[in-house]
C-alpha atoms as a PDB file:
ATOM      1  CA  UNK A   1       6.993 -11.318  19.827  1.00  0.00           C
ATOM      2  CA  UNK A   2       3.982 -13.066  18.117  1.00  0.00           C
ATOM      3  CA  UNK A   3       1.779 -15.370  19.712  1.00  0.00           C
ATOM      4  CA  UNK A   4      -0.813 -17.440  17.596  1.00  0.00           C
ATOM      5  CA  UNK A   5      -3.875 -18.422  19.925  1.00  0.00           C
ATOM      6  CA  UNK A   6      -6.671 -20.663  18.985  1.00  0.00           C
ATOM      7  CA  UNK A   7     -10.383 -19.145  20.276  1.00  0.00           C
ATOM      8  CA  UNK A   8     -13.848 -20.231  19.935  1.00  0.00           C
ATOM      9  CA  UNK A   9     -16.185 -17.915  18.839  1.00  0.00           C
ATOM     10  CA  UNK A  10     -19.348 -17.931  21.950  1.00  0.00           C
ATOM     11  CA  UNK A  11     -21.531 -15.066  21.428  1.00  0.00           C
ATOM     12  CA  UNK A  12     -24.371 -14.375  18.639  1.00  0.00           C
ATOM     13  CA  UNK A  13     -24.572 -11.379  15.954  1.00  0.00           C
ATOM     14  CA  UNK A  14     -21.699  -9.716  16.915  1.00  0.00           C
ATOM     15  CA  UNK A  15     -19.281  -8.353  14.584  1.00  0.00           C
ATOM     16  CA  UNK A  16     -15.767 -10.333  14.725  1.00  0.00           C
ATOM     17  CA  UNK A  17     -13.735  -7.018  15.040  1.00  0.00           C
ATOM     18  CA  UNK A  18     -15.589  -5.739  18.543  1.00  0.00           C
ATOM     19  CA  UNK A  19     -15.778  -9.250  19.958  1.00  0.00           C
ATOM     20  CA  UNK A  20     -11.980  -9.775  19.228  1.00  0.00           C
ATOM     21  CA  UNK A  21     -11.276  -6.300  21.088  1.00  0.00           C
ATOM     22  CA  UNK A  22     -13.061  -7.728  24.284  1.00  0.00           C
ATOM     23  CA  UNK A  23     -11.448 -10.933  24.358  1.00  0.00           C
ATOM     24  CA  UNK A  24      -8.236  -9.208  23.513  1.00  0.00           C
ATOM     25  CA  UNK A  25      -8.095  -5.428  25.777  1.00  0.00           C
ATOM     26  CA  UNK A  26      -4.349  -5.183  25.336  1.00  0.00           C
ATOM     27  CA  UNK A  27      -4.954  -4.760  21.986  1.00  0.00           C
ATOM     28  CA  UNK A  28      -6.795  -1.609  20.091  1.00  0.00           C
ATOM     29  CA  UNK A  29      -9.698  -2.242  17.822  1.00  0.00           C
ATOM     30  CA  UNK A  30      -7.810  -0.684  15.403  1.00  0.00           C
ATOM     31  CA  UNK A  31      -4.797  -2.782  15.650  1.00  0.00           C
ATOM     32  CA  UNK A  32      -7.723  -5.913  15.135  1.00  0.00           C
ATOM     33  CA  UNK A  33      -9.284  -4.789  12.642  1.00  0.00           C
ATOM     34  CA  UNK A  34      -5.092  -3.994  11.091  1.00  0.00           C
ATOM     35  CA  UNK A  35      -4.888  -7.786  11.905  1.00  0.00           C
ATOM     36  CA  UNK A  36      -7.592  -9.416  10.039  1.00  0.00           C
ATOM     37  CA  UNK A  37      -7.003  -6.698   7.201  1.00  0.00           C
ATOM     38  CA  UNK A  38      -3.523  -8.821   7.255  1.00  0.00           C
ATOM     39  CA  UNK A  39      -4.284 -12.104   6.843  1.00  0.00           C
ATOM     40  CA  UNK A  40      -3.236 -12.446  10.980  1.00  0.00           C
ATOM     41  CA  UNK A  41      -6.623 -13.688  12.007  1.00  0.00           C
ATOM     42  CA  UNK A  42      -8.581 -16.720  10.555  1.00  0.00           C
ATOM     43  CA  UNK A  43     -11.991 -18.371  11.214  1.00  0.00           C
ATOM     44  CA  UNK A  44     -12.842 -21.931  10.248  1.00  0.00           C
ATOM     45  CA  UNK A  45     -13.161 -21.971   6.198  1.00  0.00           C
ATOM     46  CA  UNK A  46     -13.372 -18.335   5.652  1.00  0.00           C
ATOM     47  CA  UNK A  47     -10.729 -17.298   3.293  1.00  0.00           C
ATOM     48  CA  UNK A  48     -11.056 -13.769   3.039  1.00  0.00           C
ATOM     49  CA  UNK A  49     -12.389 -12.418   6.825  1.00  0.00           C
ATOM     50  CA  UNK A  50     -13.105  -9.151   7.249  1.00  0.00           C
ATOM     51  CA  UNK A  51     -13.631  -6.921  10.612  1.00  0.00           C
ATOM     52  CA  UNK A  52     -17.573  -6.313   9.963  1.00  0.00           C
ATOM     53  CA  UNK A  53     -17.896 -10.004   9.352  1.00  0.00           C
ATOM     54  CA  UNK A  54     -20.624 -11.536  12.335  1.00  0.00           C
ATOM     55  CA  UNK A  55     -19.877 -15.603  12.803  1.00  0.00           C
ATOM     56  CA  UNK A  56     -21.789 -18.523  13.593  1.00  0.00           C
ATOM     57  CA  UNK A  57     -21.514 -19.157  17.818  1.00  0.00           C
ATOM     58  CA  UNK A  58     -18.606 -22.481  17.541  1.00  0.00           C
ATOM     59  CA  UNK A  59     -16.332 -20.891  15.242  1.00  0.00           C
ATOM     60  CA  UNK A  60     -12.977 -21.847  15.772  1.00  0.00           C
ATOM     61  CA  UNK A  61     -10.904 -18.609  15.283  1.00  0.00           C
ATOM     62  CA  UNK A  62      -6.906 -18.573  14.858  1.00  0.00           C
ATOM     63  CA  UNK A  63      -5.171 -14.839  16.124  1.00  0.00           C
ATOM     64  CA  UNK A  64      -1.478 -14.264  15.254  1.00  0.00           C
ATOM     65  CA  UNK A  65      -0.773 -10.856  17.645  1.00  0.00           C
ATOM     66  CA  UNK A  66       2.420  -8.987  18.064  1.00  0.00           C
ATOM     67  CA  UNK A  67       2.890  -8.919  21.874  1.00  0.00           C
ATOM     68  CA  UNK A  68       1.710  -5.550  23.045  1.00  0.00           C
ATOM     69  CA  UNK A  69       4.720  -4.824  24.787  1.00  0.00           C
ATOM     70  CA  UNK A  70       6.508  -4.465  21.285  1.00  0.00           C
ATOM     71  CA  UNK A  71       3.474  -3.451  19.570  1.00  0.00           C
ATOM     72  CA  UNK A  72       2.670  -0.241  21.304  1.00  0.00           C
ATOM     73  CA  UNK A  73       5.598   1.521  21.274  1.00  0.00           C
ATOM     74  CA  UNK A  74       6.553   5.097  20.625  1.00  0.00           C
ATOM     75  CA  UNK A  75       8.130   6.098  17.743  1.00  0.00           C
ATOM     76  CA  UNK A  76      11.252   8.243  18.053  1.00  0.00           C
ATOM     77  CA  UNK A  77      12.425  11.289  15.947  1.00  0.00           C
ATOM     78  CA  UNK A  78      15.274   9.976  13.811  1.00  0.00           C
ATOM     79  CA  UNK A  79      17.054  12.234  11.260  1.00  0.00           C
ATOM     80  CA  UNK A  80      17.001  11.441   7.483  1.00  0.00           C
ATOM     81  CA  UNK A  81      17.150  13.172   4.258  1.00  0.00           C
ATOM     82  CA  UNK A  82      13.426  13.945   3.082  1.00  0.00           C
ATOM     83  CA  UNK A  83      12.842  15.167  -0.623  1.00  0.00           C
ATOM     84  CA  UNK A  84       9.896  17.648   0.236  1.00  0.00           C
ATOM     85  CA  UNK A  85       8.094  18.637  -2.896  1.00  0.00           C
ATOM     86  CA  UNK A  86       5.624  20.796  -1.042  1.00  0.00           C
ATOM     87  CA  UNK A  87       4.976  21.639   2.351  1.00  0.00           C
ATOM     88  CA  UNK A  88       2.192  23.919   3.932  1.00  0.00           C
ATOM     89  CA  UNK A  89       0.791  24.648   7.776  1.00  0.00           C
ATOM     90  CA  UNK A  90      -1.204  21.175   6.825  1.00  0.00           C
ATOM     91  CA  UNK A  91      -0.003  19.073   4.912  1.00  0.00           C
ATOM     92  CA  UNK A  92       3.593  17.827   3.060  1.00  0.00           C
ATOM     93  CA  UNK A  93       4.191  15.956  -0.102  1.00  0.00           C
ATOM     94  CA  UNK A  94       7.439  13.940  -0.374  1.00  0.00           C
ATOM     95  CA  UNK A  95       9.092  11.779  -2.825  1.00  0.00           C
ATOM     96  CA  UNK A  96       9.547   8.884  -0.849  1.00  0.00           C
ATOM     97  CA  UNK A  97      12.343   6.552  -2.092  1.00  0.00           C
ATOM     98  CA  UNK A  98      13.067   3.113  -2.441  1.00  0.00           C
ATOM     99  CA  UNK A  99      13.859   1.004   0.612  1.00  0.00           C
ATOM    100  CA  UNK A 100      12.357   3.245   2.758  1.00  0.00           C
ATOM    101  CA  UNK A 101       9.283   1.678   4.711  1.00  0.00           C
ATOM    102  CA  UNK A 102       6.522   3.658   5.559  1.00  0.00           C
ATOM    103  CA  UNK A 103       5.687   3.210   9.261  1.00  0.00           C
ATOM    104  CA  UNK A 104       6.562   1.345  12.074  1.00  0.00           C
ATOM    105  CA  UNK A 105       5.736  -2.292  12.556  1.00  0.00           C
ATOM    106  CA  UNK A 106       7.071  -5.782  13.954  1.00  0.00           C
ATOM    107  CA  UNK A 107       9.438  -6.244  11.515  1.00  0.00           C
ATOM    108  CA  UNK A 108      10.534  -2.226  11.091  1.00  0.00           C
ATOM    109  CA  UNK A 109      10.925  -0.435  14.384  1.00  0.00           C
ATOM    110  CA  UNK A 110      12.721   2.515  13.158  1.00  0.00           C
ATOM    111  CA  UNK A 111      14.128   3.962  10.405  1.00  0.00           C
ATOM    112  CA  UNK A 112      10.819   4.303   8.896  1.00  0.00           C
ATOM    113  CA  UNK A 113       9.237   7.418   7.059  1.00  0.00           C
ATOM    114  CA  UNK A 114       7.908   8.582  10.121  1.00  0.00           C
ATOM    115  CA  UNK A 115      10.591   8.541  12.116  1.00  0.00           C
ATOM    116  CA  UNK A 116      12.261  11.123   9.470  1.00  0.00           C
ATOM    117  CA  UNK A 117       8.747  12.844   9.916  1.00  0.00           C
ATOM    118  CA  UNK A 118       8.802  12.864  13.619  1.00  0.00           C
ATOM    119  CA  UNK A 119      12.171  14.555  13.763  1.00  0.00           C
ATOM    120  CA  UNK A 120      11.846  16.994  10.529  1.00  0.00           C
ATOM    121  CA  UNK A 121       8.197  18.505  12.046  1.00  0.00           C
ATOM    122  CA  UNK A 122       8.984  17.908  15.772  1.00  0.00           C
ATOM    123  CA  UNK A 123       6.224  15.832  16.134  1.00  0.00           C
ATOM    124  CA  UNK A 124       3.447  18.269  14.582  1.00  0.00           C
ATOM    125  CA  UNK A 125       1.657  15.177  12.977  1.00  0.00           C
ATOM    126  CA  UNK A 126      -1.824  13.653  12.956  1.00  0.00           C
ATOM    127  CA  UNK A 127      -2.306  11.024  15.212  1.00  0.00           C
ATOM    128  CA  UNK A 128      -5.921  10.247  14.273  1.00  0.00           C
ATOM    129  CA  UNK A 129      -4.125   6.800  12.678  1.00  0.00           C
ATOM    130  CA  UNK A 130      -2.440   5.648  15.670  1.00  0.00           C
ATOM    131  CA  UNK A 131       1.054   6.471  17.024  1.00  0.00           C
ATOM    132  CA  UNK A 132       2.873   4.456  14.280  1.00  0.00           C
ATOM    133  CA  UNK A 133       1.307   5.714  11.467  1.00  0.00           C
ATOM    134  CA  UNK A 134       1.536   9.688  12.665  1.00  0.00           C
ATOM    135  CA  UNK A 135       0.563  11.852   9.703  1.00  0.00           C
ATOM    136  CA  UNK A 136       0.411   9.210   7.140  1.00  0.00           C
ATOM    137  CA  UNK A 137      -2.817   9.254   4.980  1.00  0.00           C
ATOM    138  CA  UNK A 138      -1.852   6.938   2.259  1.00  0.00           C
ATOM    139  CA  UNK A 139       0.690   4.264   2.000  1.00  0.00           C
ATOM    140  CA  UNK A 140       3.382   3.304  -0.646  1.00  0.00           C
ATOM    141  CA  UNK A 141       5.296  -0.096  -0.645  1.00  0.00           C
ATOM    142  CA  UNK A 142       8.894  -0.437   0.758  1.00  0.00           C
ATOM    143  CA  UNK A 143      10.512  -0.637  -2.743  1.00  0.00           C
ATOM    144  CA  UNK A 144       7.149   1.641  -4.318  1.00  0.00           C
ATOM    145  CA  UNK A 145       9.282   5.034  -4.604  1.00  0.00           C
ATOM    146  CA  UNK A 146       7.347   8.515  -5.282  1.00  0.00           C
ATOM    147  CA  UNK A 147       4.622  11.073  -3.947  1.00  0.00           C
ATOM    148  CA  UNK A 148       3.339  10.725  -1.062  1.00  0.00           C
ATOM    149  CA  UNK A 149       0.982  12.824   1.364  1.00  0.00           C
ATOM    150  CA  UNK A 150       1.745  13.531   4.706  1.00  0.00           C
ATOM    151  CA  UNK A 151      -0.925  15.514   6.997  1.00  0.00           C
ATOM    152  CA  UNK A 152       0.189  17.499   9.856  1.00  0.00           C
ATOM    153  CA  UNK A 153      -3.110  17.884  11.771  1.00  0.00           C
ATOM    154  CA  UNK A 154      -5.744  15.844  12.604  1.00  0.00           C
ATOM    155  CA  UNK A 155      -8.350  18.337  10.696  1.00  0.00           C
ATOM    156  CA  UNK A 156      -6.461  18.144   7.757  1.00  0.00           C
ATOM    157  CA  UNK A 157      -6.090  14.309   7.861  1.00  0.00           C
ATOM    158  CA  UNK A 158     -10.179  13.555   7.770  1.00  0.00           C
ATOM    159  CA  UNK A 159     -11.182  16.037   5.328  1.00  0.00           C
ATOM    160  CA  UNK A 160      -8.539  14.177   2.838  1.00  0.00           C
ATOM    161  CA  UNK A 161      -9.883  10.812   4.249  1.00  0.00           C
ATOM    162  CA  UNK A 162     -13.057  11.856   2.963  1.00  0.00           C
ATOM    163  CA  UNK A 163     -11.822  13.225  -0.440  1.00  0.00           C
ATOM    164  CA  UNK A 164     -10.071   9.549  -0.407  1.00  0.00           C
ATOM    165  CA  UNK A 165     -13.592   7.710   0.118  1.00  0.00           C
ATOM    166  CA  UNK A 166     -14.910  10.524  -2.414  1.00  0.00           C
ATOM    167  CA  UNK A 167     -12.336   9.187  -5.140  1.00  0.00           C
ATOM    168  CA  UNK A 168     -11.293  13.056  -5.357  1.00  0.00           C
ATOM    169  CA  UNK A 169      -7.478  12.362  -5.136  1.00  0.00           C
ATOM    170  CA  UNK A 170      -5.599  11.213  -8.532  1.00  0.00           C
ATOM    171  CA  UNK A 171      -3.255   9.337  -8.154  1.00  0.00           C
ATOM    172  CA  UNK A 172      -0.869   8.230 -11.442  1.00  0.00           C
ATOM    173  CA  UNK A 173       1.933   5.427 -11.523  1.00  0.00           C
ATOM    174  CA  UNK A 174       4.229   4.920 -13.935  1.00  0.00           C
ATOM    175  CA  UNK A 175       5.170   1.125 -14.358  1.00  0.00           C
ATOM    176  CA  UNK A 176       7.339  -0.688 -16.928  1.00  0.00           C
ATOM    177  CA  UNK A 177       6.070  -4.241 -17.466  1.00  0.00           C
ATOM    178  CA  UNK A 178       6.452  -7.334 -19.321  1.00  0.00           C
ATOM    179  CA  UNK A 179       3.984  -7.803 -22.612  1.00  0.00           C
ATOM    180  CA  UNK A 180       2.118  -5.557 -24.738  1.00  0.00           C
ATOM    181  CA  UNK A 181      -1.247  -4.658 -23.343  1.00  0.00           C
ATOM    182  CA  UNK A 182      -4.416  -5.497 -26.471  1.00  0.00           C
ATOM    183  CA  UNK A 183      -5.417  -2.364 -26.585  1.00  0.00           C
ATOM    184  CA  UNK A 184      -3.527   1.219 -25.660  1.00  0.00           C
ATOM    185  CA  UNK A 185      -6.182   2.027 -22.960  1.00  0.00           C
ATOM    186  CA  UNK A 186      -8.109  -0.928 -20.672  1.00  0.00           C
ATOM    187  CA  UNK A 187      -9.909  -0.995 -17.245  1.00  0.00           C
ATOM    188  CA  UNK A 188      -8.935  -3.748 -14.861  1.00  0.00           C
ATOM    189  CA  UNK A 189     -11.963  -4.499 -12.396  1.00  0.00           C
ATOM    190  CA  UNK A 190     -10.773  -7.157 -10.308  1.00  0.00           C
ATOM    191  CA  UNK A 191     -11.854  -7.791  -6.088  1.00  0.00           C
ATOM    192  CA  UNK A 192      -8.474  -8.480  -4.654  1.00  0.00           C
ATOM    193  CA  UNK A 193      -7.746 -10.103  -1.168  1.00  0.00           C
ATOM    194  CA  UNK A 194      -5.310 -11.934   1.068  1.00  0.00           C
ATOM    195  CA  UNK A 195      -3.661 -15.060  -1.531  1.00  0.00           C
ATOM    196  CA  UNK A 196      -5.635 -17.830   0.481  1.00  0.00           C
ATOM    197  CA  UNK A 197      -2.009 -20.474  -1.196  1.00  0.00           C
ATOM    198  CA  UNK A 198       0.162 -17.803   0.259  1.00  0.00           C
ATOM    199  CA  UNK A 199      -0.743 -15.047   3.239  1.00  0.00           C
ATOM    200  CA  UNK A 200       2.285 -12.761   1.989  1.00  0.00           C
ATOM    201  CA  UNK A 201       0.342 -12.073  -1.137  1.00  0.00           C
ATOM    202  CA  UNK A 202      -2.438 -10.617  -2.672  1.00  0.00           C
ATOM    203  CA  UNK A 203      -4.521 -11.882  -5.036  1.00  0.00           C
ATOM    204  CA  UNK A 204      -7.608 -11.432  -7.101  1.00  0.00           C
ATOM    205  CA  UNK A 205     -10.367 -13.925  -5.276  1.00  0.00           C
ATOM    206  CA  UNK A 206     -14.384 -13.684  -6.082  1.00  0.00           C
ATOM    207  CA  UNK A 207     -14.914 -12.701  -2.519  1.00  0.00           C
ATOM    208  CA  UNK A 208     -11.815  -9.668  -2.506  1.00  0.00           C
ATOM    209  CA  UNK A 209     -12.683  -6.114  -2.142  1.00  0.00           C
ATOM    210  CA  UNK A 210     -13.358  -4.265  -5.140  1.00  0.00           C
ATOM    211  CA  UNK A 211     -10.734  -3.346  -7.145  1.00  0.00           C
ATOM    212  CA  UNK A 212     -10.292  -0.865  -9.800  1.00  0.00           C
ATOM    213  CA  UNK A 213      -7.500   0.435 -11.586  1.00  0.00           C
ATOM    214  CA  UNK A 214      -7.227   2.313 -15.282  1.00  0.00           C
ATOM    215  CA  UNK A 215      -4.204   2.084 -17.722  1.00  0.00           C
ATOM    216  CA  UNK A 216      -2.793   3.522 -20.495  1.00  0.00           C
ATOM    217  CA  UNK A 217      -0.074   2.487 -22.995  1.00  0.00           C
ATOM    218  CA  UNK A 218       3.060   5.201 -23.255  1.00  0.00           C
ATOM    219  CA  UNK A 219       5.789   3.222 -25.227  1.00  0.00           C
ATOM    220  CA  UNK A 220       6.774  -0.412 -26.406  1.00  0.00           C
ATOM    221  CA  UNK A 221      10.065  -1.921 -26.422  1.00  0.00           C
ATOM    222  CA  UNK A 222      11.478  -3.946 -28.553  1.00  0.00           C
ATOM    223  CA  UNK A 223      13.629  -5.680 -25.980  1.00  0.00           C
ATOM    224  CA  UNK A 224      12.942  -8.624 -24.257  1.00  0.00           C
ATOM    225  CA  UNK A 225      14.270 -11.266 -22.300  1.00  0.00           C
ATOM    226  CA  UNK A 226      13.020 -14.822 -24.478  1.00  0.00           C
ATOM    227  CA  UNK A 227      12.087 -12.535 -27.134  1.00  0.00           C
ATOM    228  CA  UNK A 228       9.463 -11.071 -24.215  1.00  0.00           C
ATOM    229  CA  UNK A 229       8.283  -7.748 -25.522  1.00  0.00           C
ATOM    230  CA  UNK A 230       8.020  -4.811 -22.634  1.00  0.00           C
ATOM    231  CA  UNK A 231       6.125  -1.462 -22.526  1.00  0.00           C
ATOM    232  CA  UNK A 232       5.707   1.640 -20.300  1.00  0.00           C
ATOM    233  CA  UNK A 233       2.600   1.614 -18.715  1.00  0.00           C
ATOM    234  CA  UNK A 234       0.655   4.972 -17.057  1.00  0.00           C
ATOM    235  CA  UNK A 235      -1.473   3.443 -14.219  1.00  0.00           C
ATOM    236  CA  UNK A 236      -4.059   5.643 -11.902  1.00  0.00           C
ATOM    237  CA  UNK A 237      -6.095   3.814  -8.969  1.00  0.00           C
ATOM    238  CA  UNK A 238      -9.722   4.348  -8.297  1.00  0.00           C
ATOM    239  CA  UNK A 239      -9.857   2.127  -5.134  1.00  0.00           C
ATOM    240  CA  UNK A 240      -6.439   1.601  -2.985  1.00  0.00           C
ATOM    241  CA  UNK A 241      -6.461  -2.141  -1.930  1.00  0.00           C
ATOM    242  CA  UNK A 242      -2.858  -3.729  -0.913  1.00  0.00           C
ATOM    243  CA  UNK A 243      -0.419  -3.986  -3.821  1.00  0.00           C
ATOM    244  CA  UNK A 244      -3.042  -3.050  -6.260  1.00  0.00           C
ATOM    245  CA  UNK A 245      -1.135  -2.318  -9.178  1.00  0.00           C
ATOM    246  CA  UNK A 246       0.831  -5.256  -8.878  1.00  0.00           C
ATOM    247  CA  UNK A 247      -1.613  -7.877  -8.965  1.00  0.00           C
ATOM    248  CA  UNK A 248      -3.948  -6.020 -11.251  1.00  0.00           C
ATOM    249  CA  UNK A 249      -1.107  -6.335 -13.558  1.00  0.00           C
ATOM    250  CA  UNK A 250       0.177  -9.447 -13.092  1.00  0.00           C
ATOM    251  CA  UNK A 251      -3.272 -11.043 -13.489  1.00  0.00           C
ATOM    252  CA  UNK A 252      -3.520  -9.175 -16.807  1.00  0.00           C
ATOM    253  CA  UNK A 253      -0.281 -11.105 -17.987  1.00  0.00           C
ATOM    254  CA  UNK A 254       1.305  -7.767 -17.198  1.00  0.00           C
ATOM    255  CA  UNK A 255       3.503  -8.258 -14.364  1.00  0.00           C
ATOM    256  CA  UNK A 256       5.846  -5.771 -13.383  1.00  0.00           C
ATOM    257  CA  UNK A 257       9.601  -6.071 -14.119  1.00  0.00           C
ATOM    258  CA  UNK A 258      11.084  -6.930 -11.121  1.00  0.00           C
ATOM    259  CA  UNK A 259       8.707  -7.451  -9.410  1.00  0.00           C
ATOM    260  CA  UNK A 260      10.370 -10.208  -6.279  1.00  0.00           C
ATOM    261  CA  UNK A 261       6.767 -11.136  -4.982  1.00  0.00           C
ATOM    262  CA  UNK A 262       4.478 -11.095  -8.270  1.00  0.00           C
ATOM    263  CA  UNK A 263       7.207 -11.595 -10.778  1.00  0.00           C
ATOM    264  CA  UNK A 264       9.110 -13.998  -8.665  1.00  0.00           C
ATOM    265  CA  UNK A 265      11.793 -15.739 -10.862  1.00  0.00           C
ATOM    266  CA  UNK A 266      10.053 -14.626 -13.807  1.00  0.00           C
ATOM    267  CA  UNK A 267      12.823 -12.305 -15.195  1.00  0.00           C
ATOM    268  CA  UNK A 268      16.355 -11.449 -14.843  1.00  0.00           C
ATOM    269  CA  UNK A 269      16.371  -7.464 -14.961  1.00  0.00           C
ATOM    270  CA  UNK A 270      18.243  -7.263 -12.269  1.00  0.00           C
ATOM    271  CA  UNK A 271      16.806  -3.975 -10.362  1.00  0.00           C
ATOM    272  CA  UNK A 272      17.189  -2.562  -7.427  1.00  0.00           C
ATOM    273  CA  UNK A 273      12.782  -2.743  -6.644  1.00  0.00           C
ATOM    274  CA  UNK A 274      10.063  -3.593  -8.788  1.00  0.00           C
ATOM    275  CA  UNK A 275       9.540  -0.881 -11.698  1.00  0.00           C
ATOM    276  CA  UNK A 276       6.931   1.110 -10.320  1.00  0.00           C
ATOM    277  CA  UNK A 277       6.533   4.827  -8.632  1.00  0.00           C
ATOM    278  CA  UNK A 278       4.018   7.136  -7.780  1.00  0.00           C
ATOM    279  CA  UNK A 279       4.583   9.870 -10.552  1.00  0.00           C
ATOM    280  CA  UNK A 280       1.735  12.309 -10.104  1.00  0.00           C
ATOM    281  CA  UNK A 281      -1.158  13.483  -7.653  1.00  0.00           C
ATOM    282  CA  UNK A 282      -3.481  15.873  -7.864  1.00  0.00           C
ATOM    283  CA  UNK A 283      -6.192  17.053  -5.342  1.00  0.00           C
ATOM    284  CA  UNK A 284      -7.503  20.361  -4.459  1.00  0.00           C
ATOM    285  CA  UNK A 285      -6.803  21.356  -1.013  1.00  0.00           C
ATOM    286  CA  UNK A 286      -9.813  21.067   1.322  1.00  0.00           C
ATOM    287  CA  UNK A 287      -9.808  24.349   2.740  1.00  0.00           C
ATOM    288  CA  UNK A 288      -8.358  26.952   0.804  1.00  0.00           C
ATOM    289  CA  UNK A 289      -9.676  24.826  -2.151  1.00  0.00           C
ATOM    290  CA  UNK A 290      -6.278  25.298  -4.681  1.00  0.00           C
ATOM    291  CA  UNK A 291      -6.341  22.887  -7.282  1.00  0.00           C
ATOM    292  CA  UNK A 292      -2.499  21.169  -6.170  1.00  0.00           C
ATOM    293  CA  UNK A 293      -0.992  19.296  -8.942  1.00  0.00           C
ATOM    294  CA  UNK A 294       2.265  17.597  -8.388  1.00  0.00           C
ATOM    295  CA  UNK A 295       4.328  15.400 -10.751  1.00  0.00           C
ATOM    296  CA  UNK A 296       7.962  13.809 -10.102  1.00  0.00           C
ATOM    297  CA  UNK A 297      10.560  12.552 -12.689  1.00  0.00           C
ATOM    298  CA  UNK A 298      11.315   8.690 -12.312  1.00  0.00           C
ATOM    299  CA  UNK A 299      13.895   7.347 -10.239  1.00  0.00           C
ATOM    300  CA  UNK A 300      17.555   6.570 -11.625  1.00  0.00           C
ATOM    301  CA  UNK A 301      17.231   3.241 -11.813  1.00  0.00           C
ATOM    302  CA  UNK A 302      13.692   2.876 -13.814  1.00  0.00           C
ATOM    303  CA  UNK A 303      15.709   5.607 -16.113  1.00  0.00           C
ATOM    304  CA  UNK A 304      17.936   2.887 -16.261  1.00  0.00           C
ATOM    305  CA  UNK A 305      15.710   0.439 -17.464  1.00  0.00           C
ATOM    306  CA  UNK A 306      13.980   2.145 -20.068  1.00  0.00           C
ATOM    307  CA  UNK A 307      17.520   2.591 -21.768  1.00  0.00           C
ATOM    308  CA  UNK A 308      18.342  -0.955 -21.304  1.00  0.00           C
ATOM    309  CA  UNK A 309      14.733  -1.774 -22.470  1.00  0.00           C
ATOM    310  CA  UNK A 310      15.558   1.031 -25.426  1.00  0.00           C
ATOM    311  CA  UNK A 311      18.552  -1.012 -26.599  1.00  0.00           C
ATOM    312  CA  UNK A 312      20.554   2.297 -25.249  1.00  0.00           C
ATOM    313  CA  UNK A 313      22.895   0.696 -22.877  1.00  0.00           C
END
């Protein structure tokens, strides 16, 4: 259950994230600073709050909460088929596939990722995240399919926070897009934050987070719906903000082929999720320092579309 309360800010240089988890104790700092991450909590004409951000004493302040009662729960061990690609005493890498959300939330309570997790490692996960997010370091969207890295131990799950903040973990995507990019290689370097027209979205506002993300060109099609020329795109992130690729590419006049939230009504591909998934990641472990390299082929259904995009079926 949500409830949306209206607050007035009454105390001087304090950031918004610690004064929100005094007036609110039921609810973590973490699951505050989760919230105004989200879009969930808004203060007068700021459109783009963020938890470090100290207001003005008289601030009117909007918080949209999930009740704790259905907020804090414990997720349960739930049986699912997992494609492991690797798996040591710290960490796992999986090919997550489409329709498969990541972690709990309000509007998934089970049949997430870590669920499956819970049950396949019998609860040896980190928890430094929170009980919903148990082992996960790095997120992929619901209908993003491909690796993903899962840390069994708290130890394990800072050291690769840190090679995160580092920018020591590559990650590659493979998209297939609409247009022809100008040039086979470009830089996007866009801040990106909540769509201030539409709180679902992301977009890329002057007062986002930095956002950074490299692409190269790996084939052009001559298909097209409206005559619309498509290519294959390879994509790697140097920051990790919410739905990156998708608005980086979209605001490039690159917008993913079926894409429902960026692309909305834009094409008529008819797939199954947007055509995107995590195809590669490399690291080197953090404590027996092996340089780990993994790389996945794509998923039927992007196969699919490069054929149909090939003129092949």
């Amino acid at each position: 259950m949500q409830e949306s309360r209206r607050i007035i800010m009454d105390e001087k240089a304090v950031r918004i994230d610690k004064w929100l988890a005094m007036k609110f104790p039921e609810f973590s700092r973490s699951q505050i600073t989760t919230a105004i991450r989200e879009g969930n909590i808004t203060a007068g004409n700021t459109i783009n709050l963020k938890p470090k951000d100290i207001l003005p004493p008289g601030t009117e302040i909007i918080v949209r909460l999930i009740n704790n009662d259905s907020f804090e729960f414990e997720p349960q061990p739930q049986t699912m088929p997992l494609d492991i690609i690797y798996e040591d005493q710290d960490l796992i890498v999986l090919n997550k596939p489409i329709n498969l959300v990541v972690h709990p939330g309000a509007a998934n309570s089970d049949r997430t990722l870590v669920n499956g997790l819970l049950e396949y490692t019998k609860g040896n996960l980190s928890d430094i995240n929170g009980k919903q997010r148990r082992g996960i370091i790095h997120r992929l969207d619901k209908d993003t399919s491909g690796l993903i890295l899962i840390a069994k131990n708290n130890k394990f799950h800072q050291a690769m926070q840190d090679l995160f903040k580092k920018r020591k973990i590559q990650r590659i995507y493979r998209a297939l897009v609409w247009n022809v990019p100008k040039s086979p290689k470009g830089t996007i370097d866009a801040p990106i934050g909540r769509d201030p027209l539409n709180r679902t979205k992301m977009a890329v506002i002057p007062d986002g987070k930095s956002g950074l993300t490299y692409f190269s060109l790996l084939s052009e099609f001559n298909y097209g719906i409206n005559h619309t020329p498509a290519s294959e795109l390879e994509v790697e992130l140097y920051t990790g903000r919410t739905h990156q690729i998708r608005v980086h590419l979209a605001y490039i006049n690159l917008p993913i082929i079926g894409d429902p939230l960026y692309n909305l009504g834009r094409d008529k591909f008819d797939l199954p999720a947007q055509a995107l998934f995590a195809a590669k990641l490399k690291f080197e472990h953090p404590f027996s320092f092996e340089k780990l390299e993994f790389e996945i082929e794509a998923p039927a259904y992007y196969k699919q579309a490069v054929m149909r995009l090939s003129n092949q079926l």
